[in-house]
C-alpha atoms as a PDB file:
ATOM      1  CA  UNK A   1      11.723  -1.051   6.375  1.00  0.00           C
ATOM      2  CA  UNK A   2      15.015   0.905   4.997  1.00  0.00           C
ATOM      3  CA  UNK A   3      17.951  -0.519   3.744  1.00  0.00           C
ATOM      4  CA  UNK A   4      21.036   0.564   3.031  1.00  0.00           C
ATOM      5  CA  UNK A   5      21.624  -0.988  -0.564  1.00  0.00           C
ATOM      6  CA  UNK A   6      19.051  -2.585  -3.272  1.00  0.00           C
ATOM      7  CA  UNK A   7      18.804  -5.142  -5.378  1.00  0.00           C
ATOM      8  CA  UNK A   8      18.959  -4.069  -9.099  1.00  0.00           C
ATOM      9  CA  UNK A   9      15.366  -4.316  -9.548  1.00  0.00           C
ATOM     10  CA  UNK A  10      14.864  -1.303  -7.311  1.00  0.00           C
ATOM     11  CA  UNK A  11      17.627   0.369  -8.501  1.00  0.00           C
ATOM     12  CA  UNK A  12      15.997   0.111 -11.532  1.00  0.00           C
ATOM     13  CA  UNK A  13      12.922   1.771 -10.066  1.00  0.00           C
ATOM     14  CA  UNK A  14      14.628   4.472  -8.954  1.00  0.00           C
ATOM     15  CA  UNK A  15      15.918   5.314 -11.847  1.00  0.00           C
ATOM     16  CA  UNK A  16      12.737   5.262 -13.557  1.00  0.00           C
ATOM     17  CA  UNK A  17      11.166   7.875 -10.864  1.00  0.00           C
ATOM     18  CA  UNK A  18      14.051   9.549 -11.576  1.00  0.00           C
ATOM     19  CA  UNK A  19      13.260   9.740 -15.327  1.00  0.00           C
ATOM     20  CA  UNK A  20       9.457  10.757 -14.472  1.00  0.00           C
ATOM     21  CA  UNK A  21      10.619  13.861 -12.795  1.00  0.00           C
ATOM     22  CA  UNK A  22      10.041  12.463  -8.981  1.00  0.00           C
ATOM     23  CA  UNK A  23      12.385  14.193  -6.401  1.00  0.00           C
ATOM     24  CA  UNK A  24      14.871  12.588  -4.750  1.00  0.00           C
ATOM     25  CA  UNK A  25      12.871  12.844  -1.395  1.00  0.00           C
ATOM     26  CA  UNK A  26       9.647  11.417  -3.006  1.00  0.00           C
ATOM     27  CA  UNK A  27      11.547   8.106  -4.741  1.00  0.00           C
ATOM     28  CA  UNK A  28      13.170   7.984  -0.498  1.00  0.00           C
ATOM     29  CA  UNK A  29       9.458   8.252   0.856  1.00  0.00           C
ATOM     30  CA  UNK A  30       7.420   5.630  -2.004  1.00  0.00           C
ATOM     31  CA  UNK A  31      10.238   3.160  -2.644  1.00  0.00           C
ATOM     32  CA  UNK A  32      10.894   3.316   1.577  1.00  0.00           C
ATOM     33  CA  UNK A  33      14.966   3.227   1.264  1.00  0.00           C
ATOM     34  CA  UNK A  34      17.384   5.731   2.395  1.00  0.00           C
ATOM     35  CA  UNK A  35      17.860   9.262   0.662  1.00  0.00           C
ATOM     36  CA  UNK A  36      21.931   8.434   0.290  1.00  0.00           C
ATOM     37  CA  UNK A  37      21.335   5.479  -1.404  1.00  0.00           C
ATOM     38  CA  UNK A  38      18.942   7.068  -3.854  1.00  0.00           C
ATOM     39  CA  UNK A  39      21.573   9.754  -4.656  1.00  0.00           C
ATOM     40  CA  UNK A  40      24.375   7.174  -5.154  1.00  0.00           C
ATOM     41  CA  UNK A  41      21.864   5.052  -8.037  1.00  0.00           C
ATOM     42  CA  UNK A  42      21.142   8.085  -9.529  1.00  0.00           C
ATOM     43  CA  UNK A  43      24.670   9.728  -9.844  1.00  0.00           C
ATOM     44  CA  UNK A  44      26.087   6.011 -10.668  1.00  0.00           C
ATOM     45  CA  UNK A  45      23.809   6.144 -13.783  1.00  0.00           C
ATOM     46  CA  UNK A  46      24.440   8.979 -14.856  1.00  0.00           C
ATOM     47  CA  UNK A  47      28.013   8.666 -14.183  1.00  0.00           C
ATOM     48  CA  UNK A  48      28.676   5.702 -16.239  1.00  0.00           C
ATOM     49  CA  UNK A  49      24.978   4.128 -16.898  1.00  0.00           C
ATOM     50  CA  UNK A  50      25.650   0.965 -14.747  1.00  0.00           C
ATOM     51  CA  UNK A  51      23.057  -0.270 -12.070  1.00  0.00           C
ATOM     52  CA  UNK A  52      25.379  -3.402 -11.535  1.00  0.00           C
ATOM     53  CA  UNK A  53      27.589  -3.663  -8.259  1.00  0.00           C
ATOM     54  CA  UNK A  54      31.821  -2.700  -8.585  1.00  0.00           C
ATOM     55  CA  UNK A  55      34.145  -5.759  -8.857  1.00  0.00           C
ATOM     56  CA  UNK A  56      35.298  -5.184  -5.063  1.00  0.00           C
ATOM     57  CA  UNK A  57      39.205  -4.903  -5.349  1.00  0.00           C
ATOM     58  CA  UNK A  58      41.431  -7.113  -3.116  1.00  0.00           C
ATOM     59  CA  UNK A  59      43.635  -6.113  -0.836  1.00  0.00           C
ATOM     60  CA  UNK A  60      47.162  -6.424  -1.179  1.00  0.00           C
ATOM     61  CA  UNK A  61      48.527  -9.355   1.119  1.00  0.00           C
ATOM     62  CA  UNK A  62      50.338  -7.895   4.405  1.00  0.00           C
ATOM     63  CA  UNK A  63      53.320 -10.423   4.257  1.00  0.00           C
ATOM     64  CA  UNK A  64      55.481 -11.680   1.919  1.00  0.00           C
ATOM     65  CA  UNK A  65      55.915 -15.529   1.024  1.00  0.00           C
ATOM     66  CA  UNK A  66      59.445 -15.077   2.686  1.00  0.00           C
ATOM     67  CA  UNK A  67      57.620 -13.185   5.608  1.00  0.00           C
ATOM     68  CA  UNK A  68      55.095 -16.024   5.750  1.00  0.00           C
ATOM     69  CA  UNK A  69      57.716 -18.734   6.140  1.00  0.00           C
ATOM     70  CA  UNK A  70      59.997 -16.596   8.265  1.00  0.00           C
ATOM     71  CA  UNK A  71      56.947 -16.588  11.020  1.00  0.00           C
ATOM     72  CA  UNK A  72      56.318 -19.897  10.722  1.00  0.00           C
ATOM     73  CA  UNK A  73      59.606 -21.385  11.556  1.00  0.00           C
ATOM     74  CA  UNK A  74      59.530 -18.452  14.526  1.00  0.00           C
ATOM     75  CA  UNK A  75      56.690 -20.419  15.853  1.00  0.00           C
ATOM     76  CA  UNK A  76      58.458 -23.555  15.368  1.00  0.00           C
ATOM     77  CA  UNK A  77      61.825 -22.436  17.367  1.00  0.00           C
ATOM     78  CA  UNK A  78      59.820 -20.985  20.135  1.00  0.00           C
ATOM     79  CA  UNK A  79      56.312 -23.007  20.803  1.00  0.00           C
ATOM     80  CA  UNK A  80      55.420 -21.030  23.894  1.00  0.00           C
ATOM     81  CA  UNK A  81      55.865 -17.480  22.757  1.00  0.00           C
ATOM     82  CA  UNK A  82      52.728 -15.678  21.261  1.00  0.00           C
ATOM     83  CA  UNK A  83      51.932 -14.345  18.331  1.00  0.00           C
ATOM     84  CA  UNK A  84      52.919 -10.568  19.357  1.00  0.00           C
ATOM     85  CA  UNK A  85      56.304 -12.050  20.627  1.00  0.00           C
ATOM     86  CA  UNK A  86      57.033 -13.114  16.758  1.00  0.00           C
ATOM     87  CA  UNK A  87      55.686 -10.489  14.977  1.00  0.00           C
ATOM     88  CA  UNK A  88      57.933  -7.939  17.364  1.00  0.00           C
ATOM     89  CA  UNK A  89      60.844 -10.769  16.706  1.00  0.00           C
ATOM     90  CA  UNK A  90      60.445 -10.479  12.864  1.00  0.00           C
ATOM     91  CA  UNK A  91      60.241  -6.496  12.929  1.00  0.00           C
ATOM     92  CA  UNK A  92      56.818  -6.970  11.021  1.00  0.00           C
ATOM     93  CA  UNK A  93      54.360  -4.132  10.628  1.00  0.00           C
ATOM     94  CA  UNK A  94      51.447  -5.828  10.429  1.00  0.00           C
ATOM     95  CA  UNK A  95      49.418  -6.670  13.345  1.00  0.00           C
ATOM     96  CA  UNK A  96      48.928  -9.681  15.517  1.00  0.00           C
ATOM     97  CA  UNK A  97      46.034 -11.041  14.156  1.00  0.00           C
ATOM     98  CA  UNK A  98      47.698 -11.148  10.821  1.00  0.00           C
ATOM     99  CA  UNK A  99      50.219 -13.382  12.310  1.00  0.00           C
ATOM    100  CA  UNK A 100      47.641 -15.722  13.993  1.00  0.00           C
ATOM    101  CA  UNK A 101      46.033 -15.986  10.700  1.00  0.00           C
ATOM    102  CA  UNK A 102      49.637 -16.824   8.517  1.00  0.00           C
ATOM    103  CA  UNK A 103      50.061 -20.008  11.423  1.00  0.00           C
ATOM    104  CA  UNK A 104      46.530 -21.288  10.634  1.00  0.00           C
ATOM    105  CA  UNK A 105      46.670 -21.151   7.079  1.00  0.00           C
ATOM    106  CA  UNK A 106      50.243 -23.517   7.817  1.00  0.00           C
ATOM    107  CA  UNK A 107      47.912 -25.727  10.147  1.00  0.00           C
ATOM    108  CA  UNK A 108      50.060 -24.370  13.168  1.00  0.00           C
ATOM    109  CA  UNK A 109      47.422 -23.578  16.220  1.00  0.00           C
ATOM    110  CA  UNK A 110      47.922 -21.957  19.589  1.00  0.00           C
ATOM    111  CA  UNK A 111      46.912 -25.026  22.019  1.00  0.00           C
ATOM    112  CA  UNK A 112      47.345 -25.898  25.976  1.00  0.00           C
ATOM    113  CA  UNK A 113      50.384 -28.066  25.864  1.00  0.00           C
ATOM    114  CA  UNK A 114      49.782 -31.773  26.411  1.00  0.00           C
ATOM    115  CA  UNK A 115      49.278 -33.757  29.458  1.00  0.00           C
ATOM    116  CA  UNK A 116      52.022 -34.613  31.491  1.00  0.00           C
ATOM    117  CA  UNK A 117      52.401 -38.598  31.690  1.00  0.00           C
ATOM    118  CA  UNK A 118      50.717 -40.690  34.008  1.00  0.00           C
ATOM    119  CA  UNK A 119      52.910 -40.579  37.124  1.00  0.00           C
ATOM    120  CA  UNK A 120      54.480 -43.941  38.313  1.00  0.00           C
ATOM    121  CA  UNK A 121      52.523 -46.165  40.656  1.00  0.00           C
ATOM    122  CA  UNK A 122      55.154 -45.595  43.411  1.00  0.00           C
ATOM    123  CA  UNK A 123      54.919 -42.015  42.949  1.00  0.00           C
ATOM    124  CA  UNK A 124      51.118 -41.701  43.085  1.00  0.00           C
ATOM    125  CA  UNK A 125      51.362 -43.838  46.593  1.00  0.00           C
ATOM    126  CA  UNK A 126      53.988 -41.554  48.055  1.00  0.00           C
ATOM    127  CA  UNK A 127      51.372 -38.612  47.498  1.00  0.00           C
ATOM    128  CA  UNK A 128      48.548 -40.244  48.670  1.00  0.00           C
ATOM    129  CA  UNK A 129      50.421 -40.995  52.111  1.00  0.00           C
ATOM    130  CA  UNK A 130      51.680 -37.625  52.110  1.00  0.00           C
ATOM    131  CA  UNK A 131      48.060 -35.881  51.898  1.00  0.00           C
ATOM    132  CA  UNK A 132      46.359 -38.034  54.157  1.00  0.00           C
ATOM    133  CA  UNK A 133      49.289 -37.863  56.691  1.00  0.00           C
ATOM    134  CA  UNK A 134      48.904 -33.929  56.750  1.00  0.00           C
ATOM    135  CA  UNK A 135      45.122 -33.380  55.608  1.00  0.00           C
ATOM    136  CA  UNK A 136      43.624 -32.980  59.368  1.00  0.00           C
ATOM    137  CA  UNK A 137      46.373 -30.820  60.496  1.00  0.00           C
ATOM    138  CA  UNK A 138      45.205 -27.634  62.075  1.00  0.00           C
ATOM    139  CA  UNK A 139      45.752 -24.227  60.458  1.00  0.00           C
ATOM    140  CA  UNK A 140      48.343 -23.144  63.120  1.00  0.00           C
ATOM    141  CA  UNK A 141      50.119 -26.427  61.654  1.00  0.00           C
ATOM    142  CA  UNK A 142      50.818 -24.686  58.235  1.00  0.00           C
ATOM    143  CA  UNK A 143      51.117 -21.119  59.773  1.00  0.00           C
ATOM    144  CA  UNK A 144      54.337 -22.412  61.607  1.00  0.00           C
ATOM    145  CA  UNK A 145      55.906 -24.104  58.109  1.00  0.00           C
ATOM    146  CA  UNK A 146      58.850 -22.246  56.443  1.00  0.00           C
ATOM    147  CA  UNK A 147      57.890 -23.558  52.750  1.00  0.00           C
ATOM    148  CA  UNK A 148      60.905 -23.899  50.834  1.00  0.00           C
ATOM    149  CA  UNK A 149      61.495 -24.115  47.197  1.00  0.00           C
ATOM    150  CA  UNK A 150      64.472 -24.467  44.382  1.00  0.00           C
ATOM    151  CA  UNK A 151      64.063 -22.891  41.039  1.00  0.00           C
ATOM    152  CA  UNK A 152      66.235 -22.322  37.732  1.00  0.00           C
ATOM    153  CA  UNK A 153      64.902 -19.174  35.913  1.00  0.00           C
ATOM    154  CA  UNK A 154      66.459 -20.116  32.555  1.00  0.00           C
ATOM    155  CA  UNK A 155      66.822 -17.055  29.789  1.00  0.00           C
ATOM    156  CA  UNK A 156      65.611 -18.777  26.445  1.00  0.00           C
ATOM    157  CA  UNK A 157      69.217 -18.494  24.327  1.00  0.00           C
ATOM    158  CA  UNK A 158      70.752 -20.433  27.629  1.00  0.00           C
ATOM    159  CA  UNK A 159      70.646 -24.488  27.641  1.00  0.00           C
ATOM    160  CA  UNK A 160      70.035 -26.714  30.738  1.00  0.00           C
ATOM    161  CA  UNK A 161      71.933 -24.917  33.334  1.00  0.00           C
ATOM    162  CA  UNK A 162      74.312 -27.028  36.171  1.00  0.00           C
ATOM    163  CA  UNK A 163      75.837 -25.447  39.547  1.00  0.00           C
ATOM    164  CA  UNK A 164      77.881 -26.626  42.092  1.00  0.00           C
ATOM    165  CA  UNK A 165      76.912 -27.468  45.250  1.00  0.00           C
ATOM    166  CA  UNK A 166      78.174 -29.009  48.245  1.00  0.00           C
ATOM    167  CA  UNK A 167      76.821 -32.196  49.118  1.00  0.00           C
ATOM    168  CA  UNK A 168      74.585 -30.623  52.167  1.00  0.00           C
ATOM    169  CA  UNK A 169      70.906 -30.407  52.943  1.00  0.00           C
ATOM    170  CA  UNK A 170      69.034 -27.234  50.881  1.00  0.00           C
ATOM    171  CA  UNK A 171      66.629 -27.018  54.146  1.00  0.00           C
ATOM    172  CA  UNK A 172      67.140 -26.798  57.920  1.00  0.00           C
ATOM    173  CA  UNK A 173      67.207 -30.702  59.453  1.00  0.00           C
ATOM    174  CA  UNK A 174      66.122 -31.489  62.727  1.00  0.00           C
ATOM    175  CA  UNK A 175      68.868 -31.150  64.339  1.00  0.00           C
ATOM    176  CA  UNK A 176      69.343 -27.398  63.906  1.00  0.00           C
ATOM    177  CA  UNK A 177      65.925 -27.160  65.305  1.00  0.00           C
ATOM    178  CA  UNK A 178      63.289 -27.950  62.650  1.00  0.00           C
ATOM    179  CA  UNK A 179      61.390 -30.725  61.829  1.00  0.00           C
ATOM    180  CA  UNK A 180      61.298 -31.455  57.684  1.00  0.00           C
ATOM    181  CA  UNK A 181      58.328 -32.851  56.338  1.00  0.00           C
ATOM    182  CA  UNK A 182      59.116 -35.116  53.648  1.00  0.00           C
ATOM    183  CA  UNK A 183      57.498 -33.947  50.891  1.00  0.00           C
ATOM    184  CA  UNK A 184      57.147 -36.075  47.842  1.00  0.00           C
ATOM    185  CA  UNK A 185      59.281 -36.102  44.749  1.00  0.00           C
ATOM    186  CA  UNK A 186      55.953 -35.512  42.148  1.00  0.00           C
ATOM    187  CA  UNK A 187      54.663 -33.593  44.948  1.00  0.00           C
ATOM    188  CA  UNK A 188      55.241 -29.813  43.638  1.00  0.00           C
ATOM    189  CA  UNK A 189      51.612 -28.842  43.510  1.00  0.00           C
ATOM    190  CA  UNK A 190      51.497 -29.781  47.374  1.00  0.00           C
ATOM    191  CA  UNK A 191      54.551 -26.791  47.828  1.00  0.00           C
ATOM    192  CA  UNK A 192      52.308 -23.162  47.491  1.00  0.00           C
ATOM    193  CA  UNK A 193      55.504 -21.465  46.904  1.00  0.00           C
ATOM    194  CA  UNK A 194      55.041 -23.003  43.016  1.00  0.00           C
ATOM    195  CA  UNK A 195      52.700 -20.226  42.407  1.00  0.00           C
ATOM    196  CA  UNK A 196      55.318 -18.079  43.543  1.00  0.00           C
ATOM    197  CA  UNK A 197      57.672 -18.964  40.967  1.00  0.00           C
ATOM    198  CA  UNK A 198      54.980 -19.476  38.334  1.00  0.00           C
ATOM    199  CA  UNK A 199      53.570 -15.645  38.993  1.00  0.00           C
ATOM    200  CA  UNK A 200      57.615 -14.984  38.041  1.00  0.00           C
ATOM    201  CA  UNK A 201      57.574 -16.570  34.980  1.00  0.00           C
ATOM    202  CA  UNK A 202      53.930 -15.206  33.557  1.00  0.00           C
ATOM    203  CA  UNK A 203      54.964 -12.013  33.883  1.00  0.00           C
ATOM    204  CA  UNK A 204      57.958 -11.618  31.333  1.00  0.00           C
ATOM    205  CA  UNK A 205      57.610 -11.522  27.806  1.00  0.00           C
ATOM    206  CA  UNK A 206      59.643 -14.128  26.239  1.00  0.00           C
ATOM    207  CA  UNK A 207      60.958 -12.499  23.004  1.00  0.00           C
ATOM    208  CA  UNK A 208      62.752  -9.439  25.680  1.00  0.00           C
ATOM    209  CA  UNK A 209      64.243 -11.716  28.098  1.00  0.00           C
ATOM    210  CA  UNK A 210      67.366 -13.065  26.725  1.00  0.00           C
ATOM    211  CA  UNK A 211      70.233 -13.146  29.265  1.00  0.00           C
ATOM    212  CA  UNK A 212      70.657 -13.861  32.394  1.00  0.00           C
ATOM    213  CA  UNK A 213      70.869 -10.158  33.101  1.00  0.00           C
ATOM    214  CA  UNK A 214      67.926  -9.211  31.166  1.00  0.00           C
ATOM    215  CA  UNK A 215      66.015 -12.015  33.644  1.00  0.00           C
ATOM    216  CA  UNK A 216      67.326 -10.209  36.877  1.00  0.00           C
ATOM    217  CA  UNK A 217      65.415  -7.226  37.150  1.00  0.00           C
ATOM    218  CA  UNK A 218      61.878  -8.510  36.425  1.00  0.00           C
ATOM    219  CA  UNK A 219      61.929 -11.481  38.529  1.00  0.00           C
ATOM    220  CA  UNK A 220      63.205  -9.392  41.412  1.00  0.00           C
ATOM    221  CA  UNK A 221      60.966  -6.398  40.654  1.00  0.00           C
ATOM    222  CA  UNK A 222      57.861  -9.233  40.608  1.00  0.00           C
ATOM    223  CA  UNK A 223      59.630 -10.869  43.547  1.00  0.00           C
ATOM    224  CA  UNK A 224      59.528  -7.543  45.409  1.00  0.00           C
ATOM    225  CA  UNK A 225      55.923  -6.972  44.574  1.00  0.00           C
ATOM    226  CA  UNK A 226      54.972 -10.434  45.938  1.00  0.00           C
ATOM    227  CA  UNK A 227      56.963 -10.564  49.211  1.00  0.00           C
ATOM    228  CA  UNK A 228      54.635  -7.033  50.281  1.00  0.00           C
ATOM    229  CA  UNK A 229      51.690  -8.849  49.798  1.00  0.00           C
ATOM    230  CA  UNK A 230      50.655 -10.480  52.876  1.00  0.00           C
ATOM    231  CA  UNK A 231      47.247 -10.749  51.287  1.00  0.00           C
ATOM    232  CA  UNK A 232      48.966 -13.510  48.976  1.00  0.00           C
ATOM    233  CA  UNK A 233      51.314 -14.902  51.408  1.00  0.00           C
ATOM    234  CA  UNK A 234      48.326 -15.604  53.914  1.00  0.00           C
ATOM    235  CA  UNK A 235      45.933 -17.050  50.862  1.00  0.00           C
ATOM    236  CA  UNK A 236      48.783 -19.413  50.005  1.00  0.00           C
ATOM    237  CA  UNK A 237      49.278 -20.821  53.456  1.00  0.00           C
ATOM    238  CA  UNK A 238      45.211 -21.329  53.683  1.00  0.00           C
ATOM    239  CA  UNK A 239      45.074 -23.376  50.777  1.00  0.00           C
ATOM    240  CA  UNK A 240      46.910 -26.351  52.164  1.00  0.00           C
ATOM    241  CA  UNK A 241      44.108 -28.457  53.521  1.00  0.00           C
ATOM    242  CA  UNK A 242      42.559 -27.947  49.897  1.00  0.00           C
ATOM    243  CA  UNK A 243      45.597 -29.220  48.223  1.00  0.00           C
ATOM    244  CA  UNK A 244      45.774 -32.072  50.176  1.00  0.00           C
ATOM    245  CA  UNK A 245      42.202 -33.176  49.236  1.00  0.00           C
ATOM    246  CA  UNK A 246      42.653 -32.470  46.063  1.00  0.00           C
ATOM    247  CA  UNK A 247      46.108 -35.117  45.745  1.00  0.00           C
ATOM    248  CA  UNK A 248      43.477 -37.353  47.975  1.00  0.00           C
ATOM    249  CA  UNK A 249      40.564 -37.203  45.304  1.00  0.00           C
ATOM    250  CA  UNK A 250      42.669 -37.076  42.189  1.00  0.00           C
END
């Protein structure tokens, strides 16, 4: 079998065929290794008369300690960007991996964020009631629903944003026609429009969207995108029964 490198005792050997006059192609064809690593022995001899491998040089580290520290606290300030978010943040020229590799060394890991807390005993009861109140319901049942949803898109250099509002129902009541189904107050996952919201959010990259303004035109472009795919709107509406089981069995 060929290999690309030897250990010094054929290196050795090739020298010594060297010495007796054997051609590079007949050392290649006894000693069975490749012709290119026969000419490198032989020229490193007689270049400086060393069979011995190089000291391998190390490369120069990518980041400085002030670099190092600088990413670290980025990852600190903002736990649920990524590691190409901070390294475009910081203006760094190195690459992402590089990054990744600075937050290990500091014991700083990209992990699913922890479990939520157990919900409340009266909670968990008004979800079970919920699901099994709406689980046999017919498809046509969920076709007819207007699904209804509130959410704050919140630009990340903006605190815990307030409105007012009059003091009047977000959805139609029954007596402008509809009938509201009460939905429970842990029961989000029940709602499909979540993914709606959540497709918003997975979209952006956190270290562009600052503002409010900057916010505006993707979630309206994704909104947009969404509201043309009846595809999506139809798989949505489908998945209720599942849902329901799935607040039944968990």
């Amino acid at each position: 079998m060929r290999h690309r490198d030897t250990h010094l005792t054929q290196r050795t050997r090739i020298i010594a065929l060297h010495e007796e006059g054997i051609s590079r192609r007949g050392i290649e064809q006894r000693l069975g290794c490749l012709r290119s690593c026969v000419q490198k022995w032989i020229q490193r001899w007689q270049n400086t008369g060393n069979l011995n491998d190089l000291e391998r040089r190390r490369r120069s580290r990518a980041t400085s300690q002030e670099d190092d520290i600088r990413i670290v606290q980025a990852a600190v300030n903002m736990p649920f960007t990524n590691a190409k978010a901070i390294r475009e943040e910081l203006a760094l020229e190195v690459s992402k991996e590089t990054v990744c590799r600075r937050l290990h060394q500091a014991r700083i890991h990209h992990r699913v964020p922890a479990k939520k807390e157990r919900l409340p005993d009266e909670d968990h009861a008004a979800r079970l009631a919920f699901a099994q109140q709406f689980v046999g319901k017919e498809m046509e049942f969920w076709e007819r629903m207007v699904f209804t949803h509130e959410k704050s898109f919140c630009p990340t250099n903006y605190g815990k944003i307030h409105l007012w509002r009059r003091d009047s129902p977000r959805v139609p009541d029954a007596q402008q026609g509809a009938s509201v189904l009460d939905l429970p107050s842990k029961g989000c996952d029940m709602n499909p429009i979540e993914n709606l919201s959540g497709t918003i959010v997975n979209t952006w990259e956190p270290h562009r969207e600052r503002t409010a303004v900057e916010l505006m035109d993707p979630a309206r472009t994704q909104w947009e995108l969404m509201r043309g795919d009846q595809h999506l709107a139809r798989s949505l509406v489908t998945s209720m029964p599942d849902r329901l089981q799935a607040a039944i069995e968990n």
